[in-house]
C-alpha atoms as a PDB file:
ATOM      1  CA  UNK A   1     -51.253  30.667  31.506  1.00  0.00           C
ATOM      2  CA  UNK A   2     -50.690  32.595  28.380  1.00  0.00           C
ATOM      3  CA  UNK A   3     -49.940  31.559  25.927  1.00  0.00           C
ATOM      4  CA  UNK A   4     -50.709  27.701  27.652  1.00  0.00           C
ATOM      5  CA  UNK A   5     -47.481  26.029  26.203  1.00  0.00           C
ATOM      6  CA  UNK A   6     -44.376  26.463  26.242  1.00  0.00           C
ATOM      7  CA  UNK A   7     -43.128  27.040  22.338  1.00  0.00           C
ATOM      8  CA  UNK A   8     -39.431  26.141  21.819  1.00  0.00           C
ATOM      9  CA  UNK A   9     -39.279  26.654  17.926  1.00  0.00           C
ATOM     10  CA  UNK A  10     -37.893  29.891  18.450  1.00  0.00           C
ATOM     11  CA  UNK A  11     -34.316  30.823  20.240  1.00  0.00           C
ATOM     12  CA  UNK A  12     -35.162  34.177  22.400  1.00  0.00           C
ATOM     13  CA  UNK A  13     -36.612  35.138  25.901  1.00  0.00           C
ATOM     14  CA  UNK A  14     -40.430  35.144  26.021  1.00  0.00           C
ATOM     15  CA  UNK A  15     -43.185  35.906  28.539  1.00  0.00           C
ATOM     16  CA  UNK A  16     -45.893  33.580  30.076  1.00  0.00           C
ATOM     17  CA  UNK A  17     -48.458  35.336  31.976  1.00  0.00           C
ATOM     18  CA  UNK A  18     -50.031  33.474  35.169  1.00  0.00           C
ATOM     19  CA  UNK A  19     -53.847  34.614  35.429  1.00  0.00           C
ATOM     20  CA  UNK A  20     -55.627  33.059  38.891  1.00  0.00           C
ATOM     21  CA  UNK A  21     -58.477  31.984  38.979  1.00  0.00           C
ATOM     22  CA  UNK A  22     -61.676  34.130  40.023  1.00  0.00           C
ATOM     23  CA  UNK A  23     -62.122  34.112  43.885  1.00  0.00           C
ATOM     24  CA  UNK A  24     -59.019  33.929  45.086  1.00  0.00           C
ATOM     25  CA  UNK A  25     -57.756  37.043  46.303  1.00  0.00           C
ATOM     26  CA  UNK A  26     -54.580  36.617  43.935  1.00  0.00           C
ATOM     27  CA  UNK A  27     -52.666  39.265  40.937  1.00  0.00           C
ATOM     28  CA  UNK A  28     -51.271  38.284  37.876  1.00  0.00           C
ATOM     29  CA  UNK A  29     -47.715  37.183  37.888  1.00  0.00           C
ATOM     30  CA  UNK A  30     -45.377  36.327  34.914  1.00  0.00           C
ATOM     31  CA  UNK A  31     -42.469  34.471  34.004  1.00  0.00           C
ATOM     32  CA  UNK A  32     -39.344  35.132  31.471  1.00  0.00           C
ATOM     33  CA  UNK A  33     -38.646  31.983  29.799  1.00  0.00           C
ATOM     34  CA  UNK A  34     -35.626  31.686  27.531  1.00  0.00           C
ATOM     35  CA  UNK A  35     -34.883  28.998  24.737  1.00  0.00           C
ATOM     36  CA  UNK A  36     -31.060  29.249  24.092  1.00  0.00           C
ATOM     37  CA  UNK A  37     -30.155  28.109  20.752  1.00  0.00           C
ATOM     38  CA  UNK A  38     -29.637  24.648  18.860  1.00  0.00           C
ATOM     39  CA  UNK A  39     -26.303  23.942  18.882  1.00  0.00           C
ATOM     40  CA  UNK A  40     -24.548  21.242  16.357  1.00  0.00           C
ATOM     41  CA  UNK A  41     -21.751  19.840  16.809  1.00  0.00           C
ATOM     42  CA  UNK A  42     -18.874  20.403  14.595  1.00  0.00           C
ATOM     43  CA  UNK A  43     -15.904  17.685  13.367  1.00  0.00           C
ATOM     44  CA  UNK A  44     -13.703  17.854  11.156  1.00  0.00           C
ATOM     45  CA  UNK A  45     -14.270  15.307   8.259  1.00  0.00           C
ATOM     46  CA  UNK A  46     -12.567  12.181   8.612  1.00  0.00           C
ATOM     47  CA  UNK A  47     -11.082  10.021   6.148  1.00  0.00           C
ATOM     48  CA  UNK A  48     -11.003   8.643   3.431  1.00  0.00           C
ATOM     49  CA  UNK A  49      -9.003   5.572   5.195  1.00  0.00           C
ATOM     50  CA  UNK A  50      -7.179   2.893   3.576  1.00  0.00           C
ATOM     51  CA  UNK A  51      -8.684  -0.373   3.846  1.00  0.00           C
ATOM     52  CA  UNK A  52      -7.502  -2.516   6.664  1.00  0.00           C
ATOM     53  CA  UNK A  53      -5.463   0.267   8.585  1.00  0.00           C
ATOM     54  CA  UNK A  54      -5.418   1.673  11.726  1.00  0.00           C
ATOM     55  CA  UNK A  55      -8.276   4.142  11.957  1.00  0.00           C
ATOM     56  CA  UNK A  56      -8.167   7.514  14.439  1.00  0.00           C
ATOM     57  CA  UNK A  57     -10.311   7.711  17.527  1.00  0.00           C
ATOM     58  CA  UNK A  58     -13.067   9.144  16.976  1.00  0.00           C
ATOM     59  CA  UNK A  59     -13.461  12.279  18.989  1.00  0.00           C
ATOM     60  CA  UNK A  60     -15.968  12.571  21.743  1.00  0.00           C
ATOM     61  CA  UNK A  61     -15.626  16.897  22.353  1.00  0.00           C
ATOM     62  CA  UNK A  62     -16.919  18.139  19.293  1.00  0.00           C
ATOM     63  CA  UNK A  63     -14.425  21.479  17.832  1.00  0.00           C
ATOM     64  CA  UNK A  64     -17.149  23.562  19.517  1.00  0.00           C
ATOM     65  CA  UNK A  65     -17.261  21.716  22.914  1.00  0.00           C
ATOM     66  CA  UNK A  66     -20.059  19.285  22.576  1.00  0.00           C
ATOM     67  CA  UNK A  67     -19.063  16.261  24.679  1.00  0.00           C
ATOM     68  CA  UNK A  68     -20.669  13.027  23.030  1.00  0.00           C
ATOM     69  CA  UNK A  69     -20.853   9.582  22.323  1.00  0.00           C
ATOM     70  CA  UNK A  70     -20.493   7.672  18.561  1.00  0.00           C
ATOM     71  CA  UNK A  71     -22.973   5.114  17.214  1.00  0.00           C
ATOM     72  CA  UNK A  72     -20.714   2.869  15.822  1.00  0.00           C
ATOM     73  CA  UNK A  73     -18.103   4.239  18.747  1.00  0.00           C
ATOM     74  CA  UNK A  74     -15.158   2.500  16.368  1.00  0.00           C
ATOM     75  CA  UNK A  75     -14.241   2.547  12.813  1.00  0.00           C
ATOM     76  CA  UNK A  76     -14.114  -0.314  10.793  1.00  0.00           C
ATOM     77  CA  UNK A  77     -11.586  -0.429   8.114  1.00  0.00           C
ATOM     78  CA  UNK A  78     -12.561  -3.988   7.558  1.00  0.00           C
ATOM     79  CA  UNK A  79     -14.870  -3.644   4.248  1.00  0.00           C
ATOM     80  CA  UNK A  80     -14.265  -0.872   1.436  1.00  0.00           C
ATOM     81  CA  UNK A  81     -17.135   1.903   1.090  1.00  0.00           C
ATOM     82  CA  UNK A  82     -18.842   4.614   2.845  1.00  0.00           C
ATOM     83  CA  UNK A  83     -20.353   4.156   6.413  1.00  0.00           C
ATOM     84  CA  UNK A  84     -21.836   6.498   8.498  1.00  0.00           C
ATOM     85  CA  UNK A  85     -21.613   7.294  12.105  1.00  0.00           C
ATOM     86  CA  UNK A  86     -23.763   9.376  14.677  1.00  0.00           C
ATOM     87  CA  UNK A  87     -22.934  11.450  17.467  1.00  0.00           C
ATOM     88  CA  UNK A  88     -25.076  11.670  20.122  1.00  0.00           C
ATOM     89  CA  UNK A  89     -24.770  14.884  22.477  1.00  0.00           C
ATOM     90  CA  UNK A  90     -24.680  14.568  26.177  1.00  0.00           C
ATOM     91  CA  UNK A  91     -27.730  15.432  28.001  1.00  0.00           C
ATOM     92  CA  UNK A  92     -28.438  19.098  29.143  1.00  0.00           C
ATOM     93  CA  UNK A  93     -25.838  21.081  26.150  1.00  0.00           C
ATOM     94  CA  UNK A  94     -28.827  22.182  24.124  1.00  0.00           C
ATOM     95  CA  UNK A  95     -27.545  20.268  20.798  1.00  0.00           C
ATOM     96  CA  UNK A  96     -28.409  17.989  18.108  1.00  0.00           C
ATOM     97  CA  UNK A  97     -27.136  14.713  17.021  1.00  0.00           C
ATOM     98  CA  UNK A  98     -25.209  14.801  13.300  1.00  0.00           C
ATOM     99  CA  UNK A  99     -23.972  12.109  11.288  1.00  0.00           C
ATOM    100  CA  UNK A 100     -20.260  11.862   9.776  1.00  0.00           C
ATOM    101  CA  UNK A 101     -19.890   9.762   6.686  1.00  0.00           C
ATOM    102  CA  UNK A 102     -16.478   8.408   6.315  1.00  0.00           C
ATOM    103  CA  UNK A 103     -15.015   6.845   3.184  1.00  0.00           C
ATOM    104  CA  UNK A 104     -12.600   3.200   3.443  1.00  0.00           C
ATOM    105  CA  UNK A 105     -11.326   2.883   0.062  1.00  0.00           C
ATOM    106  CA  UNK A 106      -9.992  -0.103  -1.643  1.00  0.00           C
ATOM    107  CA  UNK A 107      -6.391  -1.872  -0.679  1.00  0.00           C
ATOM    108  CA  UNK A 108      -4.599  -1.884  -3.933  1.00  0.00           C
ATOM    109  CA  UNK A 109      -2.070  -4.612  -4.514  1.00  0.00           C
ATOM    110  CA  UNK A 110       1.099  -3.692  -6.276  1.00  0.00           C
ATOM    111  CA  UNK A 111       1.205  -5.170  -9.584  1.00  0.00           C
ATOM    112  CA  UNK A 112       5.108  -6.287 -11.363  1.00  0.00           C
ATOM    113  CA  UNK A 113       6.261  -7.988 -14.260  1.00  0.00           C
ATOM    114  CA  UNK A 114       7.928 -11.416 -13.146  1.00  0.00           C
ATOM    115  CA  UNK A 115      11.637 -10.612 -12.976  1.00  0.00           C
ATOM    116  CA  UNK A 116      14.566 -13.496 -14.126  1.00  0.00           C
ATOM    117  CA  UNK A 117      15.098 -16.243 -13.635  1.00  0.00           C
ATOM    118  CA  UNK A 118      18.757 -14.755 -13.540  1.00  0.00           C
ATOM    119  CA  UNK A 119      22.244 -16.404 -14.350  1.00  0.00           C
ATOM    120  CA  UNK A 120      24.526 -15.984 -11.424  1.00  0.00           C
ATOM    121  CA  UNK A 121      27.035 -13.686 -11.411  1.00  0.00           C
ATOM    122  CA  UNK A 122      25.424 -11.715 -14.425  1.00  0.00           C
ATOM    123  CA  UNK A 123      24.278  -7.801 -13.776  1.00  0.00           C
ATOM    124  CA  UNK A 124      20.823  -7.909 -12.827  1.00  0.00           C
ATOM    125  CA  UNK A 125      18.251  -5.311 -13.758  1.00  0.00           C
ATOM    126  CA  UNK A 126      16.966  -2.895 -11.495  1.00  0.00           C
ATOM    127  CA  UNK A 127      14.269  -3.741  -8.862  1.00  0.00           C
ATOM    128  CA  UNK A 128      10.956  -0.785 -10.015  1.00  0.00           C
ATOM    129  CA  UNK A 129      10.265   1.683  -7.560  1.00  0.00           C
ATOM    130  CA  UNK A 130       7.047   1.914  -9.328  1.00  0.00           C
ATOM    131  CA  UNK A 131       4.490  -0.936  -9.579  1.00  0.00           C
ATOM    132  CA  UNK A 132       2.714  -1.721 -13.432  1.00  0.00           C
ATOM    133  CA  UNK A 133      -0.340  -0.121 -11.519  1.00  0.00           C
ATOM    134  CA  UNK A 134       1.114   3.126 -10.957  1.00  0.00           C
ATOM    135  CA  UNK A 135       2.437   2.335  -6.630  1.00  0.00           C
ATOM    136  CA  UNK A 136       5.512   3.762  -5.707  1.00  0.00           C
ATOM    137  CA  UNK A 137       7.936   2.232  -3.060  1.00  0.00           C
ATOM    138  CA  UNK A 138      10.734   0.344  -2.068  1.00  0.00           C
ATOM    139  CA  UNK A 139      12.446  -2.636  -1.667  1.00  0.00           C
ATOM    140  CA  UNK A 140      14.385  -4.827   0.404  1.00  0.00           C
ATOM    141  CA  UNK A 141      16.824  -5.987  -0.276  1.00  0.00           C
ATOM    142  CA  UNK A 142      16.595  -2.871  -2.826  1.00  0.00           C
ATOM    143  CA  UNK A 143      19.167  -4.475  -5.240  1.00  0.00           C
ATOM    144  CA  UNK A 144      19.136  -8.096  -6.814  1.00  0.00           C
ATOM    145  CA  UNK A 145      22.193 -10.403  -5.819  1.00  0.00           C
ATOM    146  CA  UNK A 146      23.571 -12.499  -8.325  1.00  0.00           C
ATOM    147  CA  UNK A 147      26.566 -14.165  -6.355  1.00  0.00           C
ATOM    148  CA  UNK A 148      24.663 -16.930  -5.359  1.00  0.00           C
ATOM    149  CA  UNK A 149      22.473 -19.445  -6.978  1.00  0.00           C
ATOM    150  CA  UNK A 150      18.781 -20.353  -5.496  1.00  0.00           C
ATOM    151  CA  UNK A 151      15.276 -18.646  -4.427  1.00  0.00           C
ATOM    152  CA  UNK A 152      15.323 -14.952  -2.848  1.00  0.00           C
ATOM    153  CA  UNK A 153      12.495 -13.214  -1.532  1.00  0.00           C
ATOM    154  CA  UNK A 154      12.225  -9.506  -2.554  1.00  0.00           C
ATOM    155  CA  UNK A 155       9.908  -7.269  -0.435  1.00  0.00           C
ATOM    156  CA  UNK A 156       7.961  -4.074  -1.978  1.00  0.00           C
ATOM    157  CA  UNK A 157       6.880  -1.813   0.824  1.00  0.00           C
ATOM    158  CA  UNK A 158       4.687   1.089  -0.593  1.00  0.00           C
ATOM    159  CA  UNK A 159       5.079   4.747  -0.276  1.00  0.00           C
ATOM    160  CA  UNK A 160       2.586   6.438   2.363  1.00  0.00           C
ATOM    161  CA  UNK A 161      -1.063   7.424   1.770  1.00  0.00           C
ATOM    162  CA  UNK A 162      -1.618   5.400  -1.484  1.00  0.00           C
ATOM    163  CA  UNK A 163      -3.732   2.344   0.107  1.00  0.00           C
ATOM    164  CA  UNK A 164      -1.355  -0.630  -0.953  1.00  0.00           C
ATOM    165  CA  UNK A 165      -0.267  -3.599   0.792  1.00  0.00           C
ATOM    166  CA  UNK A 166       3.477  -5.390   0.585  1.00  0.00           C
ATOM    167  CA  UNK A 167       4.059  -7.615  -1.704  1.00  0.00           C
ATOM    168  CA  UNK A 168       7.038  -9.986  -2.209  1.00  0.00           C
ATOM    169  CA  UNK A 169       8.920 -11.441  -5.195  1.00  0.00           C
ATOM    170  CA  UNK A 170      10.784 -14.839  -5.480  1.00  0.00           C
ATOM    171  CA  UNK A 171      13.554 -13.997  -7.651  1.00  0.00           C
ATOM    172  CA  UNK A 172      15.402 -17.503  -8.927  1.00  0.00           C
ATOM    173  CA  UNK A 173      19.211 -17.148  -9.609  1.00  0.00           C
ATOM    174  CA  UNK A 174      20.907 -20.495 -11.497  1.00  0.00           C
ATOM    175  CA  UNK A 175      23.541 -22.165 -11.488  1.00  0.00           C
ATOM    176  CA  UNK A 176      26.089 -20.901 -13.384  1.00  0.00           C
ATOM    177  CA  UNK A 177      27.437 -23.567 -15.887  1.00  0.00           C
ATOM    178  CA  UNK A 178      30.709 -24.533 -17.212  1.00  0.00           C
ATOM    179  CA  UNK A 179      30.765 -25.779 -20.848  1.00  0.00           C
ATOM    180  CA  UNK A 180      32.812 -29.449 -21.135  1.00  0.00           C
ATOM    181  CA  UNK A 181      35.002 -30.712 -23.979  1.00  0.00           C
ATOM    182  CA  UNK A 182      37.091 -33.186 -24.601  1.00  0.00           C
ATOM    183  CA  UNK A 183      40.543 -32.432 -24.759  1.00  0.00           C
ATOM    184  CA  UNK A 184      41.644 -32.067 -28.722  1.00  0.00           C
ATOM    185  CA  UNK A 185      45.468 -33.047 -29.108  1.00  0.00           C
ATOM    186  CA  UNK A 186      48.414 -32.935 -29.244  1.00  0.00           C
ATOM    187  CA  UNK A 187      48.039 -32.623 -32.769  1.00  0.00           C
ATOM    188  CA  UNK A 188      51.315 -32.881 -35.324  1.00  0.00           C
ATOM    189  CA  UNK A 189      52.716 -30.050 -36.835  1.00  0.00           C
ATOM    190  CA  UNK A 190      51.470 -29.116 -40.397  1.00  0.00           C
ATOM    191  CA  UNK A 191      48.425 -31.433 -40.296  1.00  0.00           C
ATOM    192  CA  UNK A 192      44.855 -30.934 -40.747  1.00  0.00           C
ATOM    193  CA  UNK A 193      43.387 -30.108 -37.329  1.00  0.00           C
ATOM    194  CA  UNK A 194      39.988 -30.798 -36.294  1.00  0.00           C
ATOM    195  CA  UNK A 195      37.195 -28.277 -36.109  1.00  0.00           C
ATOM    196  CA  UNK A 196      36.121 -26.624 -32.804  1.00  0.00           C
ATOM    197  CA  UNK A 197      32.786 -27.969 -31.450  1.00  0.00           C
ATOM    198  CA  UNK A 198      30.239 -25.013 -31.540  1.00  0.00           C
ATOM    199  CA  UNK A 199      28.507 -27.522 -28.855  1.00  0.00           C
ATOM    200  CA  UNK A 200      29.923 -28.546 -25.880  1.00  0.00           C
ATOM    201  CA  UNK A 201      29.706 -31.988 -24.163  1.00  0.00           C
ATOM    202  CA  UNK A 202      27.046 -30.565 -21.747  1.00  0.00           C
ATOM    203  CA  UNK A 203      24.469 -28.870 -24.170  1.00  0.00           C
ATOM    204  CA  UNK A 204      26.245 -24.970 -24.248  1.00  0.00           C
ATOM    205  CA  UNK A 205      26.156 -23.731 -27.600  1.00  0.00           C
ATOM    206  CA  UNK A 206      28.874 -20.651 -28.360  1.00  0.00           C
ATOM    207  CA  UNK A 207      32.216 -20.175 -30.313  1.00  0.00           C
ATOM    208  CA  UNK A 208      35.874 -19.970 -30.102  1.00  0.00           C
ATOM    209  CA  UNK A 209      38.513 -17.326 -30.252  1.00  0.00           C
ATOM    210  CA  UNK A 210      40.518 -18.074 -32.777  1.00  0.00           C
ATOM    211  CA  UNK A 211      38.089 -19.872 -34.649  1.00  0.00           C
ATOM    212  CA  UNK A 212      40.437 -22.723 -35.972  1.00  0.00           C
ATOM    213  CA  UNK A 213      43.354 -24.156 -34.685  1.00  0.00           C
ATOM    214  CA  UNK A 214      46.361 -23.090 -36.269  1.00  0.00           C
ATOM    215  CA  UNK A 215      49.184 -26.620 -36.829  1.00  0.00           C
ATOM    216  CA  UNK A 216      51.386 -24.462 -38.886  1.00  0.00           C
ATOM    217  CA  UNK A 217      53.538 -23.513 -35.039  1.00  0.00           C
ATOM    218  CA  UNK A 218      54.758 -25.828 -32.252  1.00  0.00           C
ATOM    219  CA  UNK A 219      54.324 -24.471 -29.216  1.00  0.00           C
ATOM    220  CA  UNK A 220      50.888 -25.192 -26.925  1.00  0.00           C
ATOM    221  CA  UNK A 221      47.959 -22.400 -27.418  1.00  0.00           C
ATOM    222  CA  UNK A 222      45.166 -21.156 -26.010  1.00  0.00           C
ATOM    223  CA  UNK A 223      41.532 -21.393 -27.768  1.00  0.00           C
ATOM    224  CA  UNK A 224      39.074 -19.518 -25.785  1.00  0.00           C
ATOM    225  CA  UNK A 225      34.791 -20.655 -25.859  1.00  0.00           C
ATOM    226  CA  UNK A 226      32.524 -18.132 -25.301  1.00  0.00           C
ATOM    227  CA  UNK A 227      28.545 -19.405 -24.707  1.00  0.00           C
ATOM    228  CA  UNK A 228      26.027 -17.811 -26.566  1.00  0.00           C
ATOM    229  CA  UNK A 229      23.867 -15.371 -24.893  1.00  0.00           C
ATOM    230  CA  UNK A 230      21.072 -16.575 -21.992  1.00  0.00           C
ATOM    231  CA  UNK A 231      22.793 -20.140 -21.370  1.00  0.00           C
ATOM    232  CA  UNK A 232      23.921 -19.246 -17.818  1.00  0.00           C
END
């Protein structure tokens, strides 16, 4: 033959020519031999994935119709960084293998400020829709409930697409307290009356409205105690 090999560097129709040997009574014949071209597959980039989610198939028909297998054939979302996976063409399509390098970036964990303990039945602050770290998201229960007194879990669920996790929040609501005093009186008309304890029996600090009792009227009145702030 010539040429003697068969050169498939080159995409195009080419001819080999057959030359017999001497003695043999034979022509010349030749042959059209065509070498299509190399064809590479084409995906569309996937990722970057979140850490520990669900990752997408990964597709074995390339977007220009080159069936295939993957080396891994899953992805991992199991560690953070950048892995790479091969496809492998089918025999007999004339194409090359590629590689796809996919990104898994970090899970990020919602960072908050501690919130309360809380006094029951005060107004609690708002729950943030946005984590110290910069996470948006929810909550539920989405509002704080003061009505009763113990341990509640709060649950952050993050917004879509930002690679954070749930988180929760014990939020501790106490006992609401009632200050104790001794009963002062009856007291006599026109005498000198004791002073109102700014401390009650039980450790509340605060004061009264009025601030003295009065002796200079018969009659029965009412002195009200108000705590001082963050006593519950």
């Amino acid at each position: 033959w010539s040429p003697s090999t068969i050169d498939t560097s080159v995409a195009g129709t080419f001819t080999y020519t057959f030359t017999p040997d001497p003695g043999q009574c034979a022509v010349e014949v030749t042959m059209d031999i065509e070498i299509t071209d190399e064809i590479e597959p084409v995906f569309v980039q996937i990722g970057p994935l979140c850490q520990n989610t669900v990752a997408p198939a990964l597709p074995t028909t390339s977007d220009n119709g080159i069936t295939g297998s993957w080396s891994p054939s899953t992805i991992d979302t199991g560690t953070a960084g950048t892995f790479t996976y091969t496809f492998t063409p089918d025999a007999g399509q004339c194409s090359i293998e590629v590689t796809m390098d996919i990104e898994i970036t970090d899970e990020i964990t919602p960072v908050f400020a501690q919130l309360g303990p809380l006094c029951q039945n005060t107004v609690a602050p708002a729950l943030p829709t946005t984590s110290d770290n910069g996470i948006s998201g929810s909550w539920s229960p989405s509002t704080i409930d003061t009505s009763v007194a113990g341990i509640a879990t709060y649950t952050f669920t993050p917004d879509p697409g930002q690679c954070a996790i749930e988180v929760t929040m014990d939020i501790e609501i106490t006992d609401e307290i009632t200050p104790v005093f001794a009963q002062i009186g009856p007291l006599c008309q026109n005498t000198v009356a004791p002073a109102l304890p700014l401390v009650s029996d039980n450790g509340i600090t605060g004061s009264w409205s009025p601030s003295t009792i009065d002796t200079s009227v018969a009659g029965t009145f009412t002195y009200t105690f108000t705590p001082d702030p963050g006593q519950c």
